[in-house]
Protein backbone atom coordinates (compact mmCIF):
# COMPACT_ATOMS: atom_id res chain seq x y z
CA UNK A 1 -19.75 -89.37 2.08
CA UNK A 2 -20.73 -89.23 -2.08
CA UNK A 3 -18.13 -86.63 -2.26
CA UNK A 4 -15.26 -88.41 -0.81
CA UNK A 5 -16.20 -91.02 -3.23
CA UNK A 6 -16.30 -88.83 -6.15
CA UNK A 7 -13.41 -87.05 -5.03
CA UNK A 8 -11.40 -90.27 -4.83
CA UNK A 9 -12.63 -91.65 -8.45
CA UNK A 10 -11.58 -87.51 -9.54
CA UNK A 11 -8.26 -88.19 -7.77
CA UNK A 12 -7.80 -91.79 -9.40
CA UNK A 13 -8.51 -90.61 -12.95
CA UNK A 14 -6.06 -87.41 -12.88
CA UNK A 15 -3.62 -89.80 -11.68
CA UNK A 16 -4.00 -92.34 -14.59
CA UNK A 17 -3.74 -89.81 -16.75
CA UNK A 18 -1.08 -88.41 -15.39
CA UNK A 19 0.13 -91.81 -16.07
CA UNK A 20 -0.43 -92.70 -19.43
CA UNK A 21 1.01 -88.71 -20.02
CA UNK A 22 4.19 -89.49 -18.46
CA UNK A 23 4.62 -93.63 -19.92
CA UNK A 24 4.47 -92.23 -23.40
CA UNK A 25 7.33 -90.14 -23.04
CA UNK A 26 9.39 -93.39 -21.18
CA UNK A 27 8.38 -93.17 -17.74
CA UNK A 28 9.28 -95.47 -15.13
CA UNK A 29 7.89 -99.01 -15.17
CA UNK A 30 5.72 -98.63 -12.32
CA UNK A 31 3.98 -95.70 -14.48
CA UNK A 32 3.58 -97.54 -18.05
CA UNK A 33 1.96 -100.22 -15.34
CA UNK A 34 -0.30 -98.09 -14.47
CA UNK A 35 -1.03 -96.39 -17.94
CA UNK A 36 -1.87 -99.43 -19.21
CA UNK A 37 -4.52 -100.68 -16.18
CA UNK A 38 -5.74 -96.68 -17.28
CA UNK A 39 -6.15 -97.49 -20.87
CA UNK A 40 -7.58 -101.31 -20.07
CA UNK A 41 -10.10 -100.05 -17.77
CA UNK A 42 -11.22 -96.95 -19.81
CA UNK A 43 -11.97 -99.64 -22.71
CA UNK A 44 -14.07 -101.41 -20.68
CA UNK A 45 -15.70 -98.62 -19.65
CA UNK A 46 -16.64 -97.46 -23.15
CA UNK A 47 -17.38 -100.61 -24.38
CA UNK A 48 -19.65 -100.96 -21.48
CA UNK A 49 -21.31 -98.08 -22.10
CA UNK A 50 -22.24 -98.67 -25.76
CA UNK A 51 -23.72 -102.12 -24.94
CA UNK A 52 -27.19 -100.71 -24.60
CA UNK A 53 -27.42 -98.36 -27.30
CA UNK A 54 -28.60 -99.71 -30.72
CA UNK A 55 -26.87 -99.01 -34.47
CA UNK A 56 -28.97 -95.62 -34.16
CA UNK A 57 -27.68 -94.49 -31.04
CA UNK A 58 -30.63 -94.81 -28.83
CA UNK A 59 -32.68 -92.13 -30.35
CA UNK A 60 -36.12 -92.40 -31.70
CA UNK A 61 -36.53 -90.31 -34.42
């Protein structure tokens, strides 16, 4: 069942990139749609991943 899950998120990410590929070289509308839920949720992502991590970058030296 985990890797029908991961295989779907795989799937959905090669297809947003596909996306935001094919948008910046004046794809349909439905794709630039797309390409920009991609790059809004791949912020969010990243931002959410740097929310823990202090202005060292989590290591203890």
């Amino acid at each position: 069942m985990a890797e029908l899950i991961l295989a779907g998120v795989v799937v959905l990410v090669v297809g947003g990139c596909g996306c935001v590929f094919w948008a910046e070289r004046g794809g349909p509308r439905w794709a630039r749609v797309v390409a920009a839920l991609t790059l809004a949720a791949a912020g969010a992502v990243g931002r959410s991943g740097r929310k823990g991590l202090g202005r060292g970058g989590g290591h203890d030296d």
